[in-house]
C-alpha atoms as a PDB file:
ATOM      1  CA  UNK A   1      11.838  22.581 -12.410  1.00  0.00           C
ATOM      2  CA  UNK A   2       9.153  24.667 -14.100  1.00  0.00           C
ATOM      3  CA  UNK A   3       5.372  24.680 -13.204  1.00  0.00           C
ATOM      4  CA  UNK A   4       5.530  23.422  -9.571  1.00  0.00           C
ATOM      5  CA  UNK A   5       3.815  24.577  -6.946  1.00  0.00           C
ATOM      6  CA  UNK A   6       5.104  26.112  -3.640  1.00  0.00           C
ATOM      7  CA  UNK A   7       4.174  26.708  -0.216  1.00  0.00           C
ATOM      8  CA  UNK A   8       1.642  25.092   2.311  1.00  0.00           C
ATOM      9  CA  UNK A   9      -1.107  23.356   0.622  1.00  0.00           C
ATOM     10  CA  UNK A  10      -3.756  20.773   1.546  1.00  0.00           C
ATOM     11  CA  UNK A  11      -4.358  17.846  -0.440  1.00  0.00           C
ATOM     12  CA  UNK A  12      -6.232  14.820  -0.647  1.00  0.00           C
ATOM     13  CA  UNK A  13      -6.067  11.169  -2.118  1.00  0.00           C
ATOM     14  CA  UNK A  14      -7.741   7.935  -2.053  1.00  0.00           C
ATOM     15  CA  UNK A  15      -6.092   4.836  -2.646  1.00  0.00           C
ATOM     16  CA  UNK A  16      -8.522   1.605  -4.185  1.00  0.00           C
ATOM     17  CA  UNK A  17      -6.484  -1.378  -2.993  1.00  0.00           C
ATOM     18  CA  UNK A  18      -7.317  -5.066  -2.878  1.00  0.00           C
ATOM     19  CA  UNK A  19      -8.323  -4.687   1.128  1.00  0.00           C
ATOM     20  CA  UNK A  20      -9.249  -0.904   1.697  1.00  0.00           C
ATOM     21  CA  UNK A  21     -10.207   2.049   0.613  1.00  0.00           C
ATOM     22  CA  UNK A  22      -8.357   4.593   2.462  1.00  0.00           C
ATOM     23  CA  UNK A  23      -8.879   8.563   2.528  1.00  0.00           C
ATOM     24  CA  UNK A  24      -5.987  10.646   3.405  1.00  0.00           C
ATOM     25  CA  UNK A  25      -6.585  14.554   3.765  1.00  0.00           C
ATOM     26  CA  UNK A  26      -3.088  16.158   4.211  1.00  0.00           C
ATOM     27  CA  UNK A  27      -1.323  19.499   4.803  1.00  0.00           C
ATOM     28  CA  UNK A  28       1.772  19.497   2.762  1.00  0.00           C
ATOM     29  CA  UNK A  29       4.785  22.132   3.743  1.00  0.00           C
ATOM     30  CA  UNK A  30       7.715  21.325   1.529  1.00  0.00           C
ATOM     31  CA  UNK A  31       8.976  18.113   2.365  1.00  0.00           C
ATOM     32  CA  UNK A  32       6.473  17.472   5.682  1.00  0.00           C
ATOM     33  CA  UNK A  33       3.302  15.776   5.122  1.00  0.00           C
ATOM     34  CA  UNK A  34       0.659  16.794   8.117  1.00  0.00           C
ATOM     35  CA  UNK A  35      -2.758  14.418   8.711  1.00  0.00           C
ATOM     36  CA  UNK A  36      -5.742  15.824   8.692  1.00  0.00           C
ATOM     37  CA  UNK A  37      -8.007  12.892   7.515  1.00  0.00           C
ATOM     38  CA  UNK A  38      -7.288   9.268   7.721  1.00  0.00           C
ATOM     39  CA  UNK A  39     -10.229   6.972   6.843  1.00  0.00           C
ATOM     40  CA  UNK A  40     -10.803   3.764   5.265  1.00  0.00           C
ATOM     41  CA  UNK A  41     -13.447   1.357   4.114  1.00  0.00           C
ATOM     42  CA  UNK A  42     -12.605  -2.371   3.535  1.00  0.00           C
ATOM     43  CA  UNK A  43     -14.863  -3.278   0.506  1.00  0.00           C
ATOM     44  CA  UNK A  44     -13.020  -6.357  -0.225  1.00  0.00           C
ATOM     45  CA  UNK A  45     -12.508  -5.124  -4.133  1.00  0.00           C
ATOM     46  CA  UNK A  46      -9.699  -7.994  -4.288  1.00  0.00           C
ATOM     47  CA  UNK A  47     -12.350 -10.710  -3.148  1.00  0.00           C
ATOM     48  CA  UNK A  48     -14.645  -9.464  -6.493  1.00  0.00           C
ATOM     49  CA  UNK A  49     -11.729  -9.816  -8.507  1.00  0.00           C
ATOM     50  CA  UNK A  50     -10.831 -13.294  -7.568  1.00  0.00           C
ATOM     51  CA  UNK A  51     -14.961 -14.604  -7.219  1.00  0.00           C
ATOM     52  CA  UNK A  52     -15.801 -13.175 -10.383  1.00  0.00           C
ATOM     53  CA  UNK A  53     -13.315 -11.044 -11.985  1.00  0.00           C
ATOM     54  CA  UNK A  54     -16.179  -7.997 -11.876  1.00  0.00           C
ATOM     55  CA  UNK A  55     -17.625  -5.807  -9.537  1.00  0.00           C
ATOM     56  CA  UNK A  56     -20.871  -5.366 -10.652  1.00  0.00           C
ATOM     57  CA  UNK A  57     -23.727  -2.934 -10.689  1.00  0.00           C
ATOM     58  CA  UNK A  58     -24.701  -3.208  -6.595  1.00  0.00           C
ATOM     59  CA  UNK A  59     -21.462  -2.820  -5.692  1.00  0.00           C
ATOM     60  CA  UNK A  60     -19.946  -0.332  -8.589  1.00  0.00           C
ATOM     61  CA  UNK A  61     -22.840   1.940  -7.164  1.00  0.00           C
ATOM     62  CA  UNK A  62     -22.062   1.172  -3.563  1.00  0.00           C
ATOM     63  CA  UNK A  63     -18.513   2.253  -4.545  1.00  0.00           C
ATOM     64  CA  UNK A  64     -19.307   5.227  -6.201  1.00  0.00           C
ATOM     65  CA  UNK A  65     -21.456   6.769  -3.358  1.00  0.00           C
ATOM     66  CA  UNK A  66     -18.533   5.936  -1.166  1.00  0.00           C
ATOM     67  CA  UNK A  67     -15.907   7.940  -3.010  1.00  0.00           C
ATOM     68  CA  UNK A  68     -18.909  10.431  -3.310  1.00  0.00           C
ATOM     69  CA  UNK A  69     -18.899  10.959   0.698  1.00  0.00           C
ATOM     70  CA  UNK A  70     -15.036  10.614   0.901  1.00  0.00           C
ATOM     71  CA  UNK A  71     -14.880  13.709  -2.017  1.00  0.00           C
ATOM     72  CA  UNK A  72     -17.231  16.297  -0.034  1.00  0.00           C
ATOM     73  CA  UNK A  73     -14.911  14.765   3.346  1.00  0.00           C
ATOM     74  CA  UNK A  74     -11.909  16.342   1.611  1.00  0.00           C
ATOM     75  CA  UNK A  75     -13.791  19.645   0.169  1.00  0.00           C
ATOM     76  CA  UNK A  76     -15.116  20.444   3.602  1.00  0.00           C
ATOM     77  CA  UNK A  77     -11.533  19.630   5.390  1.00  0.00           C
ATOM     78  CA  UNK A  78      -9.987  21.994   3.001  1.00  0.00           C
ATOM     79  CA  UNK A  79      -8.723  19.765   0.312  1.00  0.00           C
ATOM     80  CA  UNK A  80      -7.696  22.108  -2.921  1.00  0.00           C
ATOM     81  CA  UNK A  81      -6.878  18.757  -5.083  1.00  0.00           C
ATOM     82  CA  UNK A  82      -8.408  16.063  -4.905  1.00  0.00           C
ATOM     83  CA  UNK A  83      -6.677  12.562  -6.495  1.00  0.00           C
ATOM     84  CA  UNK A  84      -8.770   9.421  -6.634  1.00  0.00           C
ATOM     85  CA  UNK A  85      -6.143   6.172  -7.628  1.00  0.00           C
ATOM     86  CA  UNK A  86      -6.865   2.461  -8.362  1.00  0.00           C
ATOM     87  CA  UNK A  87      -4.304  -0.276  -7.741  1.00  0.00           C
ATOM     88  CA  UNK A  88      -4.041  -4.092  -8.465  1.00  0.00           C
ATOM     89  CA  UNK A  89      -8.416  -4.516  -8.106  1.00  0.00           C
ATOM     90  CA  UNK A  90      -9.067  -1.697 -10.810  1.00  0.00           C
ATOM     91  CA  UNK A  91      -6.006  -3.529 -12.912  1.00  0.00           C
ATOM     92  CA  UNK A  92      -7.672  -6.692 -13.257  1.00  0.00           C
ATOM     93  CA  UNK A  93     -11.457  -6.256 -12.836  1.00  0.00           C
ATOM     94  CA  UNK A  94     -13.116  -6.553 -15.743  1.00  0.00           C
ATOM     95  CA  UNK A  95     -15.798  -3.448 -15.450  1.00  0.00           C
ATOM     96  CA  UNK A  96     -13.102  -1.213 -14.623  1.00  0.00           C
ATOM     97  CA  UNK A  97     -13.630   1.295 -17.440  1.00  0.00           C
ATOM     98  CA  UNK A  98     -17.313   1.613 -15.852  1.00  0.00           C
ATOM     99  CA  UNK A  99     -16.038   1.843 -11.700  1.00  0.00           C
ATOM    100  CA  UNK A 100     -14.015   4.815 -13.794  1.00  0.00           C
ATOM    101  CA  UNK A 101     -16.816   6.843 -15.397  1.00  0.00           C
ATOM    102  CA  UNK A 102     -19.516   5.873 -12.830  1.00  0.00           C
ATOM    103  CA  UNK A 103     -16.981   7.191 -10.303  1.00  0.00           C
ATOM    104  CA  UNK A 104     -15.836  10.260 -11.675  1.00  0.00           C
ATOM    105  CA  UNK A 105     -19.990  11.042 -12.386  1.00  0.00           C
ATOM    106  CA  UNK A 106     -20.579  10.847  -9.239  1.00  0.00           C
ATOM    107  CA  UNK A 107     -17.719  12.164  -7.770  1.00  0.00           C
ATOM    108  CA  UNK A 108     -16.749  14.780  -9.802  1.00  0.00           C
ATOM    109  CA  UNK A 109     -13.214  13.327  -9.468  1.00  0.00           C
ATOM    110  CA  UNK A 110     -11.106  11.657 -12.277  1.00  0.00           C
ATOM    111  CA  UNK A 111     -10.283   7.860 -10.842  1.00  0.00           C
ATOM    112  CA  UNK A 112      -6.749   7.255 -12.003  1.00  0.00           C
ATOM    113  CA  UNK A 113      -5.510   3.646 -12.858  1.00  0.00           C
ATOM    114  CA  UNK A 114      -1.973   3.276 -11.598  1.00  0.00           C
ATOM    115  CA  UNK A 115       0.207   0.552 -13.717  1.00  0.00           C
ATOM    116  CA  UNK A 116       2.559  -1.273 -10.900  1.00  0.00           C
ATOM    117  CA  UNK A 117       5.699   1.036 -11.754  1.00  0.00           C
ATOM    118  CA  UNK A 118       3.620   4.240 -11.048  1.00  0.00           C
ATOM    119  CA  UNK A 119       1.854   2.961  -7.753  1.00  0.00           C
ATOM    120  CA  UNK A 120       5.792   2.201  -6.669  1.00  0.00           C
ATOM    121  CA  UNK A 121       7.027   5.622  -7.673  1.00  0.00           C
ATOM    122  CA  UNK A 122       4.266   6.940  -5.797  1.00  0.00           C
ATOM    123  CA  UNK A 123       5.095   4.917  -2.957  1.00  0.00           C
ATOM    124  CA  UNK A 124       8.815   5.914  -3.425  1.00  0.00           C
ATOM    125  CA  UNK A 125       7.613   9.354  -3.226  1.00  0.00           C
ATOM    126  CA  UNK A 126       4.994   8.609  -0.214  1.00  0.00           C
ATOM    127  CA  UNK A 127       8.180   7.366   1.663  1.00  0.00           C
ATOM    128  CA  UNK A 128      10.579  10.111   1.326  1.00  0.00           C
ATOM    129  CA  UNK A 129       7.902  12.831   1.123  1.00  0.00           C
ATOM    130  CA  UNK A 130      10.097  13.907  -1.931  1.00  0.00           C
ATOM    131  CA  UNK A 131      13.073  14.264  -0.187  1.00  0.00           C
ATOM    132  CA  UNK A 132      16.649  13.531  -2.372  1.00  0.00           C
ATOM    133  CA  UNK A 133      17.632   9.733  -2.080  1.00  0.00           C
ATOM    134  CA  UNK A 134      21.341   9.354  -0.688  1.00  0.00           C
ATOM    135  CA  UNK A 135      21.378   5.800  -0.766  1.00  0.00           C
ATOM    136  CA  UNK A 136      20.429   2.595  -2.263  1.00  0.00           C
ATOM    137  CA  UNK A 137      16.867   1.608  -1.172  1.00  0.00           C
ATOM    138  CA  UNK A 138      14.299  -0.882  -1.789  1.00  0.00           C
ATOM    139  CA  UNK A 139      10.573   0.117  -0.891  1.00  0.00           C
ATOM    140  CA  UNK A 140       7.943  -2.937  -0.714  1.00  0.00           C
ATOM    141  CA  UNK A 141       4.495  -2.109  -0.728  1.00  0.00           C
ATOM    142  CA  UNK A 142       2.559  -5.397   0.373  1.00  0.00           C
ATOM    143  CA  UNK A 143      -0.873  -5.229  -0.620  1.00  0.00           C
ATOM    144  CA  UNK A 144      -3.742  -7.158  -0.790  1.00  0.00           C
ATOM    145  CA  UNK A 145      -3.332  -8.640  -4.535  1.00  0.00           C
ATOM    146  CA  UNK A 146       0.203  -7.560  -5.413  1.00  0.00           C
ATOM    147  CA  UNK A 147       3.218  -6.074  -3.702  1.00  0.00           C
ATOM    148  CA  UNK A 148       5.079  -3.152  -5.349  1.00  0.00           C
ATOM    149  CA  UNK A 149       9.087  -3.197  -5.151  1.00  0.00           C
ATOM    150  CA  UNK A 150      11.064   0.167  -6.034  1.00  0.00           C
ATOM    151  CA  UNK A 151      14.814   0.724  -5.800  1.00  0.00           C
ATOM    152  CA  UNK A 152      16.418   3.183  -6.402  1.00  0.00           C
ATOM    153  CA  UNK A 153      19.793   5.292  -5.172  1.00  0.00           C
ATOM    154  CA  UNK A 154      22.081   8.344  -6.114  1.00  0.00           C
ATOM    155  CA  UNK A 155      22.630   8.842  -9.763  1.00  0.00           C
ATOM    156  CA  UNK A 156      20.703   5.726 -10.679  1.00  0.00           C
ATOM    157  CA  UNK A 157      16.941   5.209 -12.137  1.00  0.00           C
ATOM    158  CA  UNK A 158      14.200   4.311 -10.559  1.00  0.00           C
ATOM    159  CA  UNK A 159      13.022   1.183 -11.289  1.00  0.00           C
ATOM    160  CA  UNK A 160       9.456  -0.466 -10.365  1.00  0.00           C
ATOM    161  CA  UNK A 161       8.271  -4.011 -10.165  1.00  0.00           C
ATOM    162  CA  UNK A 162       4.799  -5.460  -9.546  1.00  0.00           C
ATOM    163  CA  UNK A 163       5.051  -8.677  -8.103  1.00  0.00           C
ATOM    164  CA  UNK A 164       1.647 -11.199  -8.026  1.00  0.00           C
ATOM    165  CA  UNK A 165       1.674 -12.120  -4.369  1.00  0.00           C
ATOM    166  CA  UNK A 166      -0.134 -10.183  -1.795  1.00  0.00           C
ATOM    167  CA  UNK A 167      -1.498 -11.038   1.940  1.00  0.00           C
ATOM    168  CA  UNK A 168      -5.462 -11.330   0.925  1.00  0.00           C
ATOM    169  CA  UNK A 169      -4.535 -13.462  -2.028  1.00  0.00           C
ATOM    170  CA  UNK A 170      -2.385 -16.027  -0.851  1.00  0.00           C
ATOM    171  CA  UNK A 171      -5.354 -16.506   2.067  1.00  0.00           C
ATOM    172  CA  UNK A 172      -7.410 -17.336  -0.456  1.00  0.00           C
ATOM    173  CA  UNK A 173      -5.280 -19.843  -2.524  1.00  0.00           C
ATOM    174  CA  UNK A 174      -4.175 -21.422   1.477  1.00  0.00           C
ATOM    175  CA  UNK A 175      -5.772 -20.938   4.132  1.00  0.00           C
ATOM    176  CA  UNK A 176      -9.066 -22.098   5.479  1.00  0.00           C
ATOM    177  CA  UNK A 177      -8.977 -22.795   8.787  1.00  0.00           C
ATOM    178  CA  UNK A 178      -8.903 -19.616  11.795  1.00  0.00           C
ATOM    179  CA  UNK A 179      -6.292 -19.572  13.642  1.00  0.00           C
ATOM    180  CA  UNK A 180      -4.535 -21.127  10.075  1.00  0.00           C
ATOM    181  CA  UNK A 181      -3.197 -25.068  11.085  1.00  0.00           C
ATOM    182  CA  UNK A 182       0.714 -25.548  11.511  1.00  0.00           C
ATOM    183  CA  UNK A 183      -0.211 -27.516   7.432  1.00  0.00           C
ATOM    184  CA  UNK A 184      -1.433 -24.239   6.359  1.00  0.00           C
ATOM    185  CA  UNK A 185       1.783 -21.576   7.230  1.00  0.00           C
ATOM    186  CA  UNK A 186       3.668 -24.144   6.169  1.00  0.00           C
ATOM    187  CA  UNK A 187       2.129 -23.473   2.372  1.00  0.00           C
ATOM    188  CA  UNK A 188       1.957 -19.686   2.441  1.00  0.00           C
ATOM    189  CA  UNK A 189       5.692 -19.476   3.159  1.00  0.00           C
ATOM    190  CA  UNK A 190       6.541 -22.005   0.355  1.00  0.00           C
ATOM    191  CA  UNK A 191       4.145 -19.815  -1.685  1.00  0.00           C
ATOM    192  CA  UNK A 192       5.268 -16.460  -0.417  1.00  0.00           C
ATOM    193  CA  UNK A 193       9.057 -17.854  -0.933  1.00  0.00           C
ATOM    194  CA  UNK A 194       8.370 -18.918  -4.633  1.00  0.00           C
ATOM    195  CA  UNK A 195       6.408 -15.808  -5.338  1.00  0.00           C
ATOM    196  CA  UNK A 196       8.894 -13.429  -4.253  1.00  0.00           C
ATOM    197  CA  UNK A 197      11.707 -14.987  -6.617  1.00  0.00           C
ATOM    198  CA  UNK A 198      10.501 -12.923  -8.953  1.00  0.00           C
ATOM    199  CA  UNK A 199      10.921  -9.898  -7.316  1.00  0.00           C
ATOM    200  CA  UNK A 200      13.569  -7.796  -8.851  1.00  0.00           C
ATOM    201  CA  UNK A 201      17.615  -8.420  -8.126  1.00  0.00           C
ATOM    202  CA  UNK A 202      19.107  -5.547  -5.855  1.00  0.00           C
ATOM    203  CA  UNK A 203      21.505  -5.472  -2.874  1.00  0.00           C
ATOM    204  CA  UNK A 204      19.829  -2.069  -1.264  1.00  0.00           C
ATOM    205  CA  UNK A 205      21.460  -0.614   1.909  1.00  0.00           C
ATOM    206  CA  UNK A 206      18.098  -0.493   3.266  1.00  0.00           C
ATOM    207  CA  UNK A 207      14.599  -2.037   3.083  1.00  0.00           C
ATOM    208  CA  UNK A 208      11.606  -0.572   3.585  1.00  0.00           C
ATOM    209  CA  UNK A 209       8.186  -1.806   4.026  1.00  0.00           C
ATOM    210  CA  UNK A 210       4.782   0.036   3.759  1.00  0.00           C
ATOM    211  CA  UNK A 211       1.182  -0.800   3.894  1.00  0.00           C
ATOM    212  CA  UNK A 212      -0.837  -1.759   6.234  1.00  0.00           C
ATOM    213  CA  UNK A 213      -0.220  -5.236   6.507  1.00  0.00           C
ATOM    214  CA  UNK A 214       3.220  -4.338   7.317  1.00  0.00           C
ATOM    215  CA  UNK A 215       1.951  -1.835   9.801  1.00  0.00           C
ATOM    216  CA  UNK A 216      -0.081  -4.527  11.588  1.00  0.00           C
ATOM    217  CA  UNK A 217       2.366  -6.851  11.999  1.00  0.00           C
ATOM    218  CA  UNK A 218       3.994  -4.366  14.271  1.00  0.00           C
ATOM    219  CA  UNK A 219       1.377  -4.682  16.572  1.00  0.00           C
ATOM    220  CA  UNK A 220       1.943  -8.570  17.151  1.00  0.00           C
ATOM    221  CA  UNK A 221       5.937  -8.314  17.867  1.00  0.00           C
ATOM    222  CA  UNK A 222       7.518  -7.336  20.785  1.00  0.00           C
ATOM    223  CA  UNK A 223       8.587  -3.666  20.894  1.00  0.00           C
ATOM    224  CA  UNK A 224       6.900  -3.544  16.685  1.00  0.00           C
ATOM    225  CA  UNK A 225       5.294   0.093  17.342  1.00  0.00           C
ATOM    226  CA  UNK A 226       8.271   1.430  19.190  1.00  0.00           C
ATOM    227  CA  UNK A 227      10.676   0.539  16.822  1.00  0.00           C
ATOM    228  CA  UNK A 228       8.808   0.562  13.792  1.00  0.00           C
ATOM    229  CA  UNK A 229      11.378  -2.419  12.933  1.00  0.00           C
ATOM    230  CA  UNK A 230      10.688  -5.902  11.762  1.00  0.00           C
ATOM    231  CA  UNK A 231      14.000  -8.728  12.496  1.00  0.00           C
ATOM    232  CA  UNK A 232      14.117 -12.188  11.819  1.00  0.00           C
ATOM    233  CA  UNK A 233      13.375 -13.032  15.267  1.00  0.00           C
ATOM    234  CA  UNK A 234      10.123 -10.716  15.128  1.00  0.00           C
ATOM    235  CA  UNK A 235       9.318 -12.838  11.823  1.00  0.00           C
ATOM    236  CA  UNK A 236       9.387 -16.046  14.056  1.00  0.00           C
ATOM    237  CA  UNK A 237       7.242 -14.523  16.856  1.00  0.00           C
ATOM    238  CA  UNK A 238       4.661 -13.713  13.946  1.00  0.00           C
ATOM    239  CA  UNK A 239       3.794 -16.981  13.081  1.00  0.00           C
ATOM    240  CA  UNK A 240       4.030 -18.220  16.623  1.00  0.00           C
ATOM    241  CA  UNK A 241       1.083 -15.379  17.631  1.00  0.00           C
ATOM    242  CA  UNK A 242      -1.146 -16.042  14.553  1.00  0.00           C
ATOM    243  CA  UNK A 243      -1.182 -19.589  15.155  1.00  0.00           C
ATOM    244  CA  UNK A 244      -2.132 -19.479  18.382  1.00  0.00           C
ATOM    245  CA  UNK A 245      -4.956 -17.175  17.968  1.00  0.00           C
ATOM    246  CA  UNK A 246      -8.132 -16.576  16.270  1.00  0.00           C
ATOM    247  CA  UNK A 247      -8.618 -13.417  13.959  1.00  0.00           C
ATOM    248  CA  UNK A 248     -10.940 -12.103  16.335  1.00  0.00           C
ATOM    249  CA  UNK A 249      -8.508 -12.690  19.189  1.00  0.00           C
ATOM    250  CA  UNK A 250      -6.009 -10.869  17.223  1.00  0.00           C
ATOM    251  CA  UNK A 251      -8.267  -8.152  16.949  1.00  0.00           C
ATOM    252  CA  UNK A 252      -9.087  -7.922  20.520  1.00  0.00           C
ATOM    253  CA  UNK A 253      -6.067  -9.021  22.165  1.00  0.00           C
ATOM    254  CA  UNK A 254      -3.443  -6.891  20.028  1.00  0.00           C
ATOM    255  CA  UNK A 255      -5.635  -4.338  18.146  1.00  0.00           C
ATOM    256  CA  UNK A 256      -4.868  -5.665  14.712  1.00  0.00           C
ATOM    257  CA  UNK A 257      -7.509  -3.952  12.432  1.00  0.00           C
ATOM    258  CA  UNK A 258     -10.448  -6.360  11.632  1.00  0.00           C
ATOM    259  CA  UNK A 259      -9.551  -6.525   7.614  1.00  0.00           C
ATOM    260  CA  UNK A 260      -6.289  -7.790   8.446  1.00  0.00           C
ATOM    261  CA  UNK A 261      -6.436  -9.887  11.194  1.00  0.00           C
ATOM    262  CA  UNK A 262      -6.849 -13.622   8.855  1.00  0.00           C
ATOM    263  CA  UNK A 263      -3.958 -12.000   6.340  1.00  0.00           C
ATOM    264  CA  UNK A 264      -0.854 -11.686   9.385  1.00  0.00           C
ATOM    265  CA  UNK A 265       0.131 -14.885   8.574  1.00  0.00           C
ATOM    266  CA  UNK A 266       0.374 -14.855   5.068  1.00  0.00           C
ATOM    267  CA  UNK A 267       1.946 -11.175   5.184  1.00  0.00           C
ATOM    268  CA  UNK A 268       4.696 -12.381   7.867  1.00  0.00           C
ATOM    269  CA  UNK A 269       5.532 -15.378   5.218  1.00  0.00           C
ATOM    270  CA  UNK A 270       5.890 -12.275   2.235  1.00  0.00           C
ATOM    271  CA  UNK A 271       8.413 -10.644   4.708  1.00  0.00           C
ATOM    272  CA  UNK A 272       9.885 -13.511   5.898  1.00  0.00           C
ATOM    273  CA  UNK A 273      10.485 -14.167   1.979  1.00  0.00           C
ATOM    274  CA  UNK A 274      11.925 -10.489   1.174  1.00  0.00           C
ATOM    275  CA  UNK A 275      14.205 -10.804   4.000  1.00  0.00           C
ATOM    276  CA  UNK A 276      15.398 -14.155   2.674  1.00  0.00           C
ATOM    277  CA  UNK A 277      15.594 -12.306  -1.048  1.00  0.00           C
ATOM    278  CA  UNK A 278      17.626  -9.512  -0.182  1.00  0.00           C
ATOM    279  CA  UNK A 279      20.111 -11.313   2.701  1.00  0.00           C
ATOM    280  CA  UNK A 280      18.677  -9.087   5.447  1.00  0.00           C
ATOM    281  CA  UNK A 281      17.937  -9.295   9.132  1.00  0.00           C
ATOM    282  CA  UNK A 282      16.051  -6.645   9.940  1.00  0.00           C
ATOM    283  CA  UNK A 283      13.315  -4.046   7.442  1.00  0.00           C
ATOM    284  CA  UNK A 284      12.249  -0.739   8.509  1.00  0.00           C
ATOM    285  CA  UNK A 285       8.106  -0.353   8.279  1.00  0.00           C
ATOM    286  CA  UNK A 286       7.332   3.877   7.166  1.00  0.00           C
ATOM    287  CA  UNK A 287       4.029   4.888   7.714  1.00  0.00           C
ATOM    288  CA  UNK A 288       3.882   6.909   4.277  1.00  0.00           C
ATOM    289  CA  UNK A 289       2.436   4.848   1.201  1.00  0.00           C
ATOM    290  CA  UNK A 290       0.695   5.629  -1.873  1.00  0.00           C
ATOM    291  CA  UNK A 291      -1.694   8.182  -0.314  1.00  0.00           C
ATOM    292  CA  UNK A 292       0.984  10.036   0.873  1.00  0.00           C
ATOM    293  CA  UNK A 293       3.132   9.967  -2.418  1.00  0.00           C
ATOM    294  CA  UNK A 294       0.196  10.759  -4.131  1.00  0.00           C
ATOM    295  CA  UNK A 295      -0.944  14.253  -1.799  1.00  0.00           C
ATOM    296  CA  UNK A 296       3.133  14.993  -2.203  1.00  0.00           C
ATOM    297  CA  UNK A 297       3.289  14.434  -5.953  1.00  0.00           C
ATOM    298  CA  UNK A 298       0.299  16.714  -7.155  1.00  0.00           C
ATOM    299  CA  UNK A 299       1.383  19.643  -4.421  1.00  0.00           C
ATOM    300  CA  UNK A 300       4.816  19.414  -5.888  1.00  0.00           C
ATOM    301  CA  UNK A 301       4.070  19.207  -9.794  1.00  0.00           C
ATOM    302  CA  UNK A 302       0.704  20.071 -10.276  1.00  0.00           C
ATOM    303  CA  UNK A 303      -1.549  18.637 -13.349  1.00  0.00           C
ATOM    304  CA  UNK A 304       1.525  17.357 -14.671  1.00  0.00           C
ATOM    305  CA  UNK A 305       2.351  14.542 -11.281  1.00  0.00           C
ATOM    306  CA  UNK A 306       1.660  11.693 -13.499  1.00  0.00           C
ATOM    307  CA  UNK A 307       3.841  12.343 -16.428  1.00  0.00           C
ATOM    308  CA  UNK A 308       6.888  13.392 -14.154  1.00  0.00           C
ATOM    309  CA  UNK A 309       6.752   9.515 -11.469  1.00  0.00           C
ATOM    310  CA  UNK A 310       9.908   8.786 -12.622  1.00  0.00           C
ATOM    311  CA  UNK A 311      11.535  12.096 -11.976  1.00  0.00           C
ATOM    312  CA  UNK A 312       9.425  12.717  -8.516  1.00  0.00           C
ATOM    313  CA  UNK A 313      10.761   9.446  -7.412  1.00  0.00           C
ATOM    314  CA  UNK A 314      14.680  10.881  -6.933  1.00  0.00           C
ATOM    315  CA  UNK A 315      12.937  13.278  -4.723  1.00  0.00           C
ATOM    316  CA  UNK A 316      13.752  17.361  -5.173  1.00  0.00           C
ATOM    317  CA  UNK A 317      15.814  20.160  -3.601  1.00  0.00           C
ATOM    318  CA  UNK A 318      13.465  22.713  -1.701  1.00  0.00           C
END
């Protein structure tokens, strides 16, 4: 491949999801990706999207001085790129082309809108750290608003789905009540389960979740953070746990971040309904996402990362 770059480099990306805002600062040496900076905000851009399909002039500012602080975070930790991306919010709010230009103003730093196949490349990418695929894999990204699938294996494309379901959202439509009523599960995993037929036919050798819903749901399961594995079983325990306690107990009681503590249930139904999907027992949870796909992408090709999400996603030869 022509134009790439080479060597160690620091980069840095922030994702705009549905829940957070999250700022990763990373050293990237050929197929390792090294944390320097990991930061988020939880500015609840789903919630504006769903109240009143805009964000608004408070909170477009409030935004923009965010990404402001998180830009000179990443200049004085030795960021040489910088790569600000939207998701499902900046898809569907109305005044996006404004968050865009007020951002970049401010910022200094273009505010790319992914479509739903390039946030799952980028995920793809986020999860191998560009490494070549050798088998058949599915990658689930379960955000806030939407969950990204991507499969792909040896010799075949890459292919990426959007799906409309995500943790925050389903909340909304379901649940009221904290800890949610045995009434109320019992609706986000008939929702979660009709959602998810939609997601895209595949019979992957492996699954893989990311995000951090996925993440904190290993908190709540026996053995989750050890094994960085989700089962059946573990599914099961889910529900048991967030029924029996209040957000804030979650919070206090298992260190479940704050932002995510009232969205466990509906996130165990999503996996409970992938698992179902895709006649599997047990789903691997990676820590790398979109952030990390996205630092990986622009070390490896530059200017040129966006154009070449397909390609990145087979991963490359060092």
């Amino acid at each position: 491949m022509t134009g790439e770059t080479s060597g160690e480099q620091i980069g840095a990306a922030v994702d705009l999801g549905s829940t957070s805002v999250h700022l990763l600062v990373a050293r990237v040496v050929e197929h390792r990706v090294e944390p320097l900076v990991d930061e988020s905000l939880f500015l609840g851009l789903g919630a504006a999207v769903e109240a009143a399909g805009v964000l608004g002039d408070v909170a477009r500012a409030g935004l923009s001085t965010a990404l402001s602080e998180y830009a000179e975070r990443a200049r004085t930790a030795g960021a040489e790129s910088i790569t600000f991306v939207g998701t499902e919010p900046l898809r569907r709010l109305a005044d996006a082309a404004r968050i865009v230009a007020e951002v970049e103003a401010a910022s200094g730093v273009p505010l790319h809108v992914l479509s739903h196949e390039e946030e799952g490349f980028l995920t793809l990418v986020g999860v191998t750290e560009g490494r070549p695929v050798e088998h058949d894999v599915l990658v689930v990204d379960i955000g806030g608003g939407s969950s990204e699938f991507v499969s792909v294996g040896p010799g075949q494309r890459a292919v990426a789905t959007g799906v409309q379901v995500g943790a925050a959202r389903l909340v909304r439509g379901h649940v009221s009540a904290d800890p949610p009523t045995v009434a109320e599960l019992a609706a986000l995993r008939a929702a979660a389960a009709q959602a998810i037929e939609m997601a895209p036919i595949s019979r992957p050798a492996e699954v893989i979740l990311v995000g951090g819903t996925a993440s904190n749901l290993l908190k709540i399961v026996p053995d989750g953070r050890l094994t960085r594995r989700l089962t059946s079983a573990d599914i099961g325990t889910a529900f048991e746990v967030v029924a029996g306690h209040s957000s804030d107990a979650l919070v206090e009681r298992f260190l479940v971040r704050p932002a995510r503590a009232r969205i466990l249930g509906a996130g165990a139904a999503i996996v409970e309904a992938i698992m179902q999907r895709y006649v599997v027992d047990e789903i691997r949870v990676a820590d790398g996402g979109v952030r990390e796909g996205t630092v990986v992408a622009v070390a490896h090709a530059g200017p040129s990362w966006r154009d070449r999400l397909e390609e990145l996603a087979h991963g490359w030869v060092v």
